[in-house]
Protein backbone atom coordinates (compact mmCIF):
# COMPACT_ATOMS: atom_id res chain seq x y z
CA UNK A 1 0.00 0.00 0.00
CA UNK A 2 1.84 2.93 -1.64
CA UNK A 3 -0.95 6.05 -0.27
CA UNK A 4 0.81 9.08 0.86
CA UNK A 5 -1.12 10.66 3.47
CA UNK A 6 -0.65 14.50 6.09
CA UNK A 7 -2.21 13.39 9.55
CA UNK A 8 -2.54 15.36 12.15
CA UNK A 9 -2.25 14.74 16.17
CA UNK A 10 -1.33 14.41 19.53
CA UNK A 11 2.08 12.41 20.26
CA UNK A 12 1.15 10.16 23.12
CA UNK A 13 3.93 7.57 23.22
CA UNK A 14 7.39 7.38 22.35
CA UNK A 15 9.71 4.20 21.86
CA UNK A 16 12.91 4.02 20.52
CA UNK A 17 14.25 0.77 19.08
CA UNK A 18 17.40 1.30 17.79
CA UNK A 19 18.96 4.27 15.92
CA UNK A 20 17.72 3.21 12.76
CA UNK A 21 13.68 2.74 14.32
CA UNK A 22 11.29 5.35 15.99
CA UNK A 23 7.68 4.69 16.81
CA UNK A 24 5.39 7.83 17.95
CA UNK A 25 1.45 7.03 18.96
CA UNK A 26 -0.16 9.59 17.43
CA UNK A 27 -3.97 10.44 18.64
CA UNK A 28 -6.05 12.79 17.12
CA UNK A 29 -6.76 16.12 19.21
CA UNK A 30 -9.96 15.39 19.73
CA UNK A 31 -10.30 12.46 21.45
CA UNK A 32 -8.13 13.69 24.28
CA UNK A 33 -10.75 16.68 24.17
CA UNK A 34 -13.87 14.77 24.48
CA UNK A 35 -12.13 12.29 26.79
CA UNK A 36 -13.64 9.20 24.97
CA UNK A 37 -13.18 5.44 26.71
CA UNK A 38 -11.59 4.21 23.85
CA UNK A 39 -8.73 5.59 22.73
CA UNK A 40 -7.97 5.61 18.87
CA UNK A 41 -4.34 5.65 17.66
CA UNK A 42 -2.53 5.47 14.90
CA UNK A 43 1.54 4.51 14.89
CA UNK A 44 4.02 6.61 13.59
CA UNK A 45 7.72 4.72 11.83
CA UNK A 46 10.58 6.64 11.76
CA UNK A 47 13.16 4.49 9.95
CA UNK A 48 16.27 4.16 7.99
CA UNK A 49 16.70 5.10 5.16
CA UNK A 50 13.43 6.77 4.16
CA UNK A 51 14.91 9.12 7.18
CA UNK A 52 18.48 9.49 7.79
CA UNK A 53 20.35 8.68 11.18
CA UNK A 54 20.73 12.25 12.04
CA UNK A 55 16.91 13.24 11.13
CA UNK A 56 16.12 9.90 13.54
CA UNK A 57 18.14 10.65 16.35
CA UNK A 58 17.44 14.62 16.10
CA UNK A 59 13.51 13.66 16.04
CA UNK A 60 14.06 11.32 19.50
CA UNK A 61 15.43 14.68 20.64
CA UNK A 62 12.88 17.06 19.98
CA UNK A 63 9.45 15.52 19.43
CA UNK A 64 8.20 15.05 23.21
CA UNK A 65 5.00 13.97 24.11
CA UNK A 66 2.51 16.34 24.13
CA UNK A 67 3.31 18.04 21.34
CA UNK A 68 0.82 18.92 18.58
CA UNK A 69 2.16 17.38 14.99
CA UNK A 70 1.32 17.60 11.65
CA UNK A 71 2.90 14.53 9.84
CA UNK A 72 3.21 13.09 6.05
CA UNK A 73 4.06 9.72 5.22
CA UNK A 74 3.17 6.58 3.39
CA UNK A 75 0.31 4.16 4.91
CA UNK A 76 1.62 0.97 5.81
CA UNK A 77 -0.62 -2.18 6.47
CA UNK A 78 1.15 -5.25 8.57
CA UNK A 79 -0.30 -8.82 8.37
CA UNK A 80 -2.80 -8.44 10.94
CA UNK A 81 -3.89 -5.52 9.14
CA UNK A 82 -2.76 -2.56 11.64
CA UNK A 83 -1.91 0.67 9.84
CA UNK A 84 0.24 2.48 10.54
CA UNK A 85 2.72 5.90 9.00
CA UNK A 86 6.01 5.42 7.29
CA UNK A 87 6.94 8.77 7.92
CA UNK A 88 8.99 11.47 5.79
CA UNK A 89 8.35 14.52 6.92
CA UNK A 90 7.27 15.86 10.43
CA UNK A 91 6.13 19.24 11.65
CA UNK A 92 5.43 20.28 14.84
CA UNK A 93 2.69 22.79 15.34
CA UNK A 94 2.48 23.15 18.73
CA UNK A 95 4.28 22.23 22.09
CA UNK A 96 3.86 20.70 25.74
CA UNK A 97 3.92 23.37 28.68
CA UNK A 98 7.62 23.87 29.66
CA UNK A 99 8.91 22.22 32.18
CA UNK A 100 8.55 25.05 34.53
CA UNK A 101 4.96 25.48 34.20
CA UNK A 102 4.75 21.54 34.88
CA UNK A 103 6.80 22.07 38.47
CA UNK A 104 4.84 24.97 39.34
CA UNK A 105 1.28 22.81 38.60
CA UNK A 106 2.78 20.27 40.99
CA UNK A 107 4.21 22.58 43.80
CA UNK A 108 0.99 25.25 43.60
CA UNK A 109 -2.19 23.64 43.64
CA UNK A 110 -3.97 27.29 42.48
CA UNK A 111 -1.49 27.53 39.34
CA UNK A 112 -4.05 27.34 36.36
CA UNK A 113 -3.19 26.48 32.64
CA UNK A 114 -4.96 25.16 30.09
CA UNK A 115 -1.92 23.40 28.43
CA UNK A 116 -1.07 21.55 31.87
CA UNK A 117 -4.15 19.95 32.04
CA UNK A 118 -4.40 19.44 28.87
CA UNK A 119 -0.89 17.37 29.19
CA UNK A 120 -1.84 15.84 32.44
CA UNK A 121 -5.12 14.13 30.16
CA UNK A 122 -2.37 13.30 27.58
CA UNK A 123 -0.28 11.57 30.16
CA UNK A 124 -3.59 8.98 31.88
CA UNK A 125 -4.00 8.43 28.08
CA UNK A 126 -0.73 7.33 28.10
CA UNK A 127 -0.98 4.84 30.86
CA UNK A 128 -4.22 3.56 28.75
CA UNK A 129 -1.88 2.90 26.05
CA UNK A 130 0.40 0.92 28.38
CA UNK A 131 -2.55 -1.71 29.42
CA UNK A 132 -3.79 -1.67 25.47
CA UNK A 133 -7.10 -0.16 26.18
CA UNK A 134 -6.61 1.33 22.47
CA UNK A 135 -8.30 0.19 19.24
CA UNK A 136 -6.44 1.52 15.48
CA UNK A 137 -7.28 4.99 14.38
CA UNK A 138 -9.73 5.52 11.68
CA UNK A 139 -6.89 8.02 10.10
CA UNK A 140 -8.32 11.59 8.51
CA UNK A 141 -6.78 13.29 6.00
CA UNK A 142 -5.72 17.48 6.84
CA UNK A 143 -9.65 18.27 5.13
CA UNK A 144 -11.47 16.14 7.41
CA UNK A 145 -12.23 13.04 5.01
CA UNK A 146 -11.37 9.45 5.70
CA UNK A 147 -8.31 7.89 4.12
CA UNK A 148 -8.34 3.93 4.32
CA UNK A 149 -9.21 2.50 7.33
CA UNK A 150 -9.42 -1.10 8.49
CA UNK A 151 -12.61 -3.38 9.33
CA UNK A 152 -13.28 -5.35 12.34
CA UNK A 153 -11.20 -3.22 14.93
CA UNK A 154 -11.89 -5.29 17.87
CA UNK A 155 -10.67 -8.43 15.59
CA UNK A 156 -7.40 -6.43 14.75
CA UNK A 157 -6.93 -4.95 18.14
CA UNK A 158 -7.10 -8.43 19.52
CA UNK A 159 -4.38 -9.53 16.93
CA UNK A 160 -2.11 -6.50 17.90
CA UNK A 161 -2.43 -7.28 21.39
CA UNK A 162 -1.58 -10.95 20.99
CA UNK A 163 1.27 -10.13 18.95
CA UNK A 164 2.47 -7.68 22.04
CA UNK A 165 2.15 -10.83 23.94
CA UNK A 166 4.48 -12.51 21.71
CA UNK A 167 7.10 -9.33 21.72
CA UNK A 168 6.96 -9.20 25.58
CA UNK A 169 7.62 -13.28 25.73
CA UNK A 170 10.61 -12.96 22.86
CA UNK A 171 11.93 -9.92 24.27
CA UNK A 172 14.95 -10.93 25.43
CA UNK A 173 15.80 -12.53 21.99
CA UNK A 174 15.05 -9.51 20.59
CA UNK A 175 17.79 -7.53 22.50
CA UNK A 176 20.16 -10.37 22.49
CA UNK A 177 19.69 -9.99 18.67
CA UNK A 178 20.23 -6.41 18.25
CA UNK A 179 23.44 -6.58 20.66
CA UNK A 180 24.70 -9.31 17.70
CA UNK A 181 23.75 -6.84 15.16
CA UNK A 182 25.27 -4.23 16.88
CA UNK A 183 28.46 -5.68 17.42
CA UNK A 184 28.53 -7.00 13.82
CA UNK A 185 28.94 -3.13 12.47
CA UNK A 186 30.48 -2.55 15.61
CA UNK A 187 32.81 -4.92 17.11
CA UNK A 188 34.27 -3.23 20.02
CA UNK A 189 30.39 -1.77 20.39
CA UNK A 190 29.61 -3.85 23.79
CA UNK A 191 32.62 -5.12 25.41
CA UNK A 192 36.21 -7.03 24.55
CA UNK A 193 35.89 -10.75 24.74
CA UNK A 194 39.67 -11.87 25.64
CA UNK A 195 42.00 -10.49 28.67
CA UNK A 196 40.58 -12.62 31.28
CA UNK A 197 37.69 -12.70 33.08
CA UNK A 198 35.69 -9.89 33.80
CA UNK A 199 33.74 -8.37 36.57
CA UNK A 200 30.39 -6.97 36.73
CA UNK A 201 29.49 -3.44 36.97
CA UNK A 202 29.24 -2.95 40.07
CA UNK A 203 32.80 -3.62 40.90
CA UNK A 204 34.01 -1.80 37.58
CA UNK A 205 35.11 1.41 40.10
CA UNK A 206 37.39 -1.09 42.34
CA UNK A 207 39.01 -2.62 39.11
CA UNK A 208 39.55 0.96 38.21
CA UNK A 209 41.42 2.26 41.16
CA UNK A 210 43.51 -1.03 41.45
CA UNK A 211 44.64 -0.56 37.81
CA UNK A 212 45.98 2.76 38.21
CA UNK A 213 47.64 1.94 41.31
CA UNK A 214 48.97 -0.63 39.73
CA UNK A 215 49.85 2.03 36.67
CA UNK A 216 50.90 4.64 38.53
CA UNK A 217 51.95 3.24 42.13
CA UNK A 218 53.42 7.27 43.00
CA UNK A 219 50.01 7.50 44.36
CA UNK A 220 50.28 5.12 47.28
CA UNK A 221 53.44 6.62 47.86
CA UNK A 222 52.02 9.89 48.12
CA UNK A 223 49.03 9.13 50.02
CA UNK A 224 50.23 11.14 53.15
CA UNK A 225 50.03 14.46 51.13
CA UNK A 226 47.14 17.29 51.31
CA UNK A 227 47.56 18.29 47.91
CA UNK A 228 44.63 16.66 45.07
CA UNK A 229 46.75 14.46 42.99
CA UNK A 230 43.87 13.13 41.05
CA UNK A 231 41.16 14.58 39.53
CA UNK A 232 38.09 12.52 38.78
CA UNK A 233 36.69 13.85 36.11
CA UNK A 234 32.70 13.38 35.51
CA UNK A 235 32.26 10.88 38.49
CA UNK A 236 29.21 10.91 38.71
CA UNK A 237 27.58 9.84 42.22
CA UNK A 238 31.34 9.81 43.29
CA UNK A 239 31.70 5.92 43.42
CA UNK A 240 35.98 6.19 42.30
CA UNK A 241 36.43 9.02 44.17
CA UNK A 242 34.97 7.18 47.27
CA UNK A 243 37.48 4.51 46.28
CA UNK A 244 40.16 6.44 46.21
CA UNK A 245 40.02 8.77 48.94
CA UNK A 246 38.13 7.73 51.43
CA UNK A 247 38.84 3.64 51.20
CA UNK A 248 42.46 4.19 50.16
CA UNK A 249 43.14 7.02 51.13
CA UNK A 250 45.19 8.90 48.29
CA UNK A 251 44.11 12.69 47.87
CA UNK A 252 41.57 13.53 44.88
CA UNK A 253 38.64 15.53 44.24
CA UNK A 254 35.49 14.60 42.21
CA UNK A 255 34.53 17.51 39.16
CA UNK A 256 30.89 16.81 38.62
CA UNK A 257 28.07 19.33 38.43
CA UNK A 258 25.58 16.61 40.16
CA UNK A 259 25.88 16.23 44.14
CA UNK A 260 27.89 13.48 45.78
CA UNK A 261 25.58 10.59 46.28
CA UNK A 262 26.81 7.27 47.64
CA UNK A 263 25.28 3.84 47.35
CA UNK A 264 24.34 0.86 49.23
CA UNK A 265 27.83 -0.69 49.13
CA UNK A 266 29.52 2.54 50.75
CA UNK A 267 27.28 2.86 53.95
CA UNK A 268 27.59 -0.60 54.05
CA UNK A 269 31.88 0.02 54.60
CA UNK A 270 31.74 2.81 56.41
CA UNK A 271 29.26 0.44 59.13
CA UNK A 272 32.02 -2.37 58.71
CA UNK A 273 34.67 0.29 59.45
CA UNK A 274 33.19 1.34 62.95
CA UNK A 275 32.55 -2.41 64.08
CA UNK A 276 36.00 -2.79 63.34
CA UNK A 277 37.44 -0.45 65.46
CA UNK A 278 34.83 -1.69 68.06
CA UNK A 279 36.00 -5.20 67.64
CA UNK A 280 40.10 -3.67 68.40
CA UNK A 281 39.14 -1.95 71.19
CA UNK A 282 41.31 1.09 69.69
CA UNK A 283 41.48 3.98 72.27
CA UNK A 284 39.46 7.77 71.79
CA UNK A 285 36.57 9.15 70.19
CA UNK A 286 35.45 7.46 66.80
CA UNK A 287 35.96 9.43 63.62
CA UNK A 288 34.75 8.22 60.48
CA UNK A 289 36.28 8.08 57.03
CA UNK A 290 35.97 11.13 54.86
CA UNK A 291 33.88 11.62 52.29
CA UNK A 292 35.30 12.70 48.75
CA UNK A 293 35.82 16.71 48.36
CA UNK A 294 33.93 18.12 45.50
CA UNK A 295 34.08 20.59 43.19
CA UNK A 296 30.16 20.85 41.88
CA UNK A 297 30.56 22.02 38.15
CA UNK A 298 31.46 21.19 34.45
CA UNK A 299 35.29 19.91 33.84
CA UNK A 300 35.96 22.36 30.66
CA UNK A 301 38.02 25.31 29.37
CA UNK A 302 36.56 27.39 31.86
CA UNK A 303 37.71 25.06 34.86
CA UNK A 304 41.55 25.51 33.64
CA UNK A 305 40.46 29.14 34.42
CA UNK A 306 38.81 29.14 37.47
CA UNK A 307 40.59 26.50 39.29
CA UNK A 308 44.30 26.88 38.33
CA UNK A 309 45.66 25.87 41.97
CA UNK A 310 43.90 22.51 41.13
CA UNK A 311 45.30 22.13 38.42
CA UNK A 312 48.33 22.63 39.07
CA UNK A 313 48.68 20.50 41.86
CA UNK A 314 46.93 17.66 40.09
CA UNK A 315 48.90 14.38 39.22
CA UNK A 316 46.65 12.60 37.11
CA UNK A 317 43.38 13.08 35.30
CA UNK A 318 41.10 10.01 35.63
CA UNK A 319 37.33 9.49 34.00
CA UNK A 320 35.46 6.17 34.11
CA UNK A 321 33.14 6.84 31.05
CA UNK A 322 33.13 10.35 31.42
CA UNK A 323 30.59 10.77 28.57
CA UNK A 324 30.97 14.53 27.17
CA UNK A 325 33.92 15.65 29.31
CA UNK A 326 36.22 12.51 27.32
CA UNK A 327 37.64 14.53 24.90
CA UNK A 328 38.67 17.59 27.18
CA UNK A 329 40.30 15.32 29.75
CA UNK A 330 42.73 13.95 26.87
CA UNK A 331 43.05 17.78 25.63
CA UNK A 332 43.64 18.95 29.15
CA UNK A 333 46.26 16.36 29.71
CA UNK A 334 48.24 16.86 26.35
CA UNK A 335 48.17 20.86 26.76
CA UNK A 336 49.40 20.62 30.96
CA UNK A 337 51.80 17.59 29.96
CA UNK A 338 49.66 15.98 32.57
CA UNK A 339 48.86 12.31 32.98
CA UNK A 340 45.31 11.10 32.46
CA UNK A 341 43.45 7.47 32.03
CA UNK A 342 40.13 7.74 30.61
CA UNK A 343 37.55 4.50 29.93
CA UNK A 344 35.36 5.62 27.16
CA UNK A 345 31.85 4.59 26.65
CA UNK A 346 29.04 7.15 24.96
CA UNK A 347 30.42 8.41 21.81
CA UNK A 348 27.70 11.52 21.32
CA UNK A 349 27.83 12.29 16.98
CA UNK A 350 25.34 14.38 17.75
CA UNK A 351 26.86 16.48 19.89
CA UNK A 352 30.40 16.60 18.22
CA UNK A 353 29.66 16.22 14.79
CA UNK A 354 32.64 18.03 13.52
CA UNK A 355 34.93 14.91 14.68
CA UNK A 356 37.09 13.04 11.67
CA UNK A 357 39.55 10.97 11.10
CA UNK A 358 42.01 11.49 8.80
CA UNK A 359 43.56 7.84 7.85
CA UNK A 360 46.08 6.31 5.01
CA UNK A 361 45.97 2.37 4.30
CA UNK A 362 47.57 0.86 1.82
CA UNK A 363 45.74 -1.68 -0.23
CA UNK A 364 48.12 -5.13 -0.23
CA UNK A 365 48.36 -7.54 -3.04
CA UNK A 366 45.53 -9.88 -0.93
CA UNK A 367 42.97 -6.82 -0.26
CA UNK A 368 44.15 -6.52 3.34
CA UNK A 369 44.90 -2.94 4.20
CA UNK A 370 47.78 -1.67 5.95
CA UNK A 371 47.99 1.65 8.18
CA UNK A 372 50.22 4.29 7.24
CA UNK A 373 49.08 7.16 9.09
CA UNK A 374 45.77 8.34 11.19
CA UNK A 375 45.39 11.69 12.34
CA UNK A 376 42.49 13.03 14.62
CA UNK A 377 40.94 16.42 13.72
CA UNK A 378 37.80 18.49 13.78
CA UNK A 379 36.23 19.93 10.75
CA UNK A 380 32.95 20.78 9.00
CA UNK A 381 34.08 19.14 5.50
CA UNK A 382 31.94 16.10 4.36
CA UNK A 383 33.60 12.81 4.84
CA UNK A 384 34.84 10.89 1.46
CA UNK A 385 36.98 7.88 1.27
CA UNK A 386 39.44 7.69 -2.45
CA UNK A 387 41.95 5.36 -3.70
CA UNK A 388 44.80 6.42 -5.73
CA UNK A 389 47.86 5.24 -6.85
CA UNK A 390 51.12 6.88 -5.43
CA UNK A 391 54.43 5.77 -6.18
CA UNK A 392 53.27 2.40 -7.57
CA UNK A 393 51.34 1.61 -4.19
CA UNK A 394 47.75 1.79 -3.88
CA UNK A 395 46.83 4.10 -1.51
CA UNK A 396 43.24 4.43 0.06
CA UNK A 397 42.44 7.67 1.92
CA UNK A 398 39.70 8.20 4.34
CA UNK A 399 38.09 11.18 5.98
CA UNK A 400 35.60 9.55 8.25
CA UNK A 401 33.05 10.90 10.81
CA UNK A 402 33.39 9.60 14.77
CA UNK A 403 29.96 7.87 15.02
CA UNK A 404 30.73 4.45 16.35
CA UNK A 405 32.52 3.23 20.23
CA UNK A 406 35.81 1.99 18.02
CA UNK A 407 36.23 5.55 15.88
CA UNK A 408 35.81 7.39 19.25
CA UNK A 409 38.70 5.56 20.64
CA UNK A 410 40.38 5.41 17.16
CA UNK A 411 40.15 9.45 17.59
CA UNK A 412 40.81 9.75 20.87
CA UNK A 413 44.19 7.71 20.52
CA UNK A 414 45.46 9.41 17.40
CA UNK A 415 45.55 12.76 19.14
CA UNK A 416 48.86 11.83 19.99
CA UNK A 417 51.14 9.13 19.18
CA UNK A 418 52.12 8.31 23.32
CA UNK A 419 48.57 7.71 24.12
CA UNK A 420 48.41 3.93 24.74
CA UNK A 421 45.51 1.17 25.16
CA UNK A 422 44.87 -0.92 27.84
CA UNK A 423 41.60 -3.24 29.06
CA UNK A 424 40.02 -3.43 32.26
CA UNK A 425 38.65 -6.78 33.18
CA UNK A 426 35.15 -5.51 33.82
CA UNK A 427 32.05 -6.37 31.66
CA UNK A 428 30.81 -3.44 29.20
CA UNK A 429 33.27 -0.94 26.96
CA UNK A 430 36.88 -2.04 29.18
CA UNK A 431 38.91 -0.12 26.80
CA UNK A 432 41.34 2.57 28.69
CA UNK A 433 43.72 5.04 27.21
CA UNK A 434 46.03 6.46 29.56
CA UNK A 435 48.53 9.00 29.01
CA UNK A 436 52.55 9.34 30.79
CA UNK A 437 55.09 12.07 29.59
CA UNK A 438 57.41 10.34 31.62
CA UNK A 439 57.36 6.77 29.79
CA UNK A 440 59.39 6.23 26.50
């Protein structure tokens, strides 16, 4: 079924699949208007390649529910004969009360607006979705006529909820799937398979620290001094830092604009810690560990700025999956000759799409290719990939974009020719580049 069709509606769900699939409920306005019992939707496909990754990932941004679109698309009928909207073009025409109106609704009960109740109905219809109380949408085109609509929609609705039934039971096939698929275009996409065994995540920060004791054993030595030696760099709830400083007792500070917050496993030390001196009946007053010291704010050009003493007295530069602030730790360490280990995870095209990678191969007589040179660089140019033939070798040149976990390290690394690679025997991305000025 080939029919284009412009629908508007209400988004009322949102699900994303991969970065290749979207799927947006759409209701019409006025159902949520008239409040009917049953709830008619109609499901909206963002996909590859009618769409393009970046028009995907920038409409799993943006669209929210609540908002008022205008769509246009091609009608799609499945086997059960649910229709739904291949969609190629989206607009929105009106949006969800900010989020300040939303806190003010749920802190003043007097605060009136028409668009927060009007969101609050969108959200119960929401939760109607959730237990299928919803039957297909008779879709309308723009001028108020119907476009193609199905028969029998309690027979339908019962085959589209028996076929949920069968996602929710395959479910984990389905993701074990999609990791196989992902690690097929991206190898190094979930985790590295060899160097031992690994731990879970919830020891990842101990397997951390150890390492770069191990790495850089200075900071045992030096555990006796005031001065921050390391800086942990996007910490997060603080769970290296705690580590670090208060387990091991080697001076750092976390850089994080969210609060300290520790978990479970650290209350449960610090309780073993006072039964312990309990237990050796050491003399005086109790005092507990310390917490980890804090500095609450973003890790970036302006920190060099405002916190030069820190700097200064720093030692090493340390991020477990430091998500945005990656690339400035590496950047901060190669401009203060300062050593850093980073574990990268998130690789964020979106935010940083002017990352490339400039590489030479050269082509061999069986097809394999051979690295001459990679350089790491930032640039609005469009990437291409050539081959040409220079001084009777065949030479294939490649200006790629950073989109995938192995190109962010790839990147990362060929900043500078003394970064080196390491793995962490933890379960997830275990890939660490650490930096010394002082090694050969």
């Amino acid at each position: 079924m080939n029919d284009e069709i412009e629908v508007e509606g209400i988004a009322v769900k949102k699900r994303k699949l991969s970065k290749k699939l979207l799927f947006i409920d759409l209701m019409e306005s006025k159902s949520v208007q008239s409040l009917q019992n049953e709830i008619e939707i109609v499901t909206l496909i963002f996909k590859f390649p009618v769409l393009s990754l970046l028009e995907i990932d920038e409409m799993r941004r943006k669209l929210r529910i609540g908002d008022s679109l205008r769509v246009k698309g091609r009608i799609e009928l499945d086997s059960f004969g649910i229709l739904s909207i291949i969609v190629n073009r989206v607009q929105v025409m009106d949006r969800k009360p900010s989020v300040d109106d939303l806190k003010k609704a749920k802190s003043d009960s007097s605060f009136q607006s028409s668009s927060v109740d009007f969101y609050k109905i969108v959200e119960r219809i929401s939760q109607q979705i959730d237990s299928n109380d919803i039957k297909a949408l008779p879709l309308r085109r723009t001028d108020g006529t119907n476009a193609i609509t199905t028969e029998n929609n309690g027979e339908n609705n019962g085959k589209r909820e028996e076929k949920e039934r069968e996602g929710k039971n395959g479910k984990k096939d389905n993701n074990r799937k999609r990791k196989e698929e992902k690690r097929e275009e991206d190898p190094d996409s979930q985790f590295d398979s060899t160097h031992g065994e690994k731990k879970g995540h919830s020891k990842r920060d101990e397997v951390f620290v150890e390492w770069l004791i191990k790495k850089f054993p200075f900071l045992l030595e030096s555990s006796q001094s005031t001065e921050s030696l390391v800086i942990d760099v996007a910490g997060g709830r603080g769970f290296v830092s705690f580590e670090l400083f208060t387990k091991r007792g080697i001076p750092s500070i976390l850089v994080d604009p969210r609060p300290l917050q520790l978990g479970k496993k650290h209350f449960k030390f610090l309780k073993q810690h006072k039964k312990k001196h309990k237990k050796n009946n050491l003399e005086g007053l109790y005092v507990p560990p310390e917490a980890p010291k804090q500095i609450q704010t973003l890790f970036n050009s302006d920190f060099n700025e405002n916190h030069r003493e820190t700097i200064q007295s720093c030692k090493l530069l340390i991020g477990m999956h430091p998500d945005q602030a990656t690339e400035e730790i590496v950047d901060m360490g190669l401009k203060h000759n300062l050593r850093f280990a980073i574990v990268p995870c998130c690789v964020f095209a979106h935010q940083f799409p002017q990352r490339r990678i400039l590489k030479r191969e050269r082509i061999l007589s069986d097809g394999q290719l051979e690295l001459i040179e990679a350089t790491s660089l930032t640039s609005d140019k469009e990437p291409f990939v050539k081959e040409e033939v220079i001084d009777d070798e065949n030479i294939k040149t490649s200006f790629m974009e950073v989109k995938t976990y192995s190109e962010l390290v790839e990147y990362l690394k060929g900043k500078d020719n003394r970064i080196k690679m390491d793995f962490l025997s933890i379960e997830g991305r275990n890939k660490i580049l650490y930096f010394d000025p002082l090694e050969t």
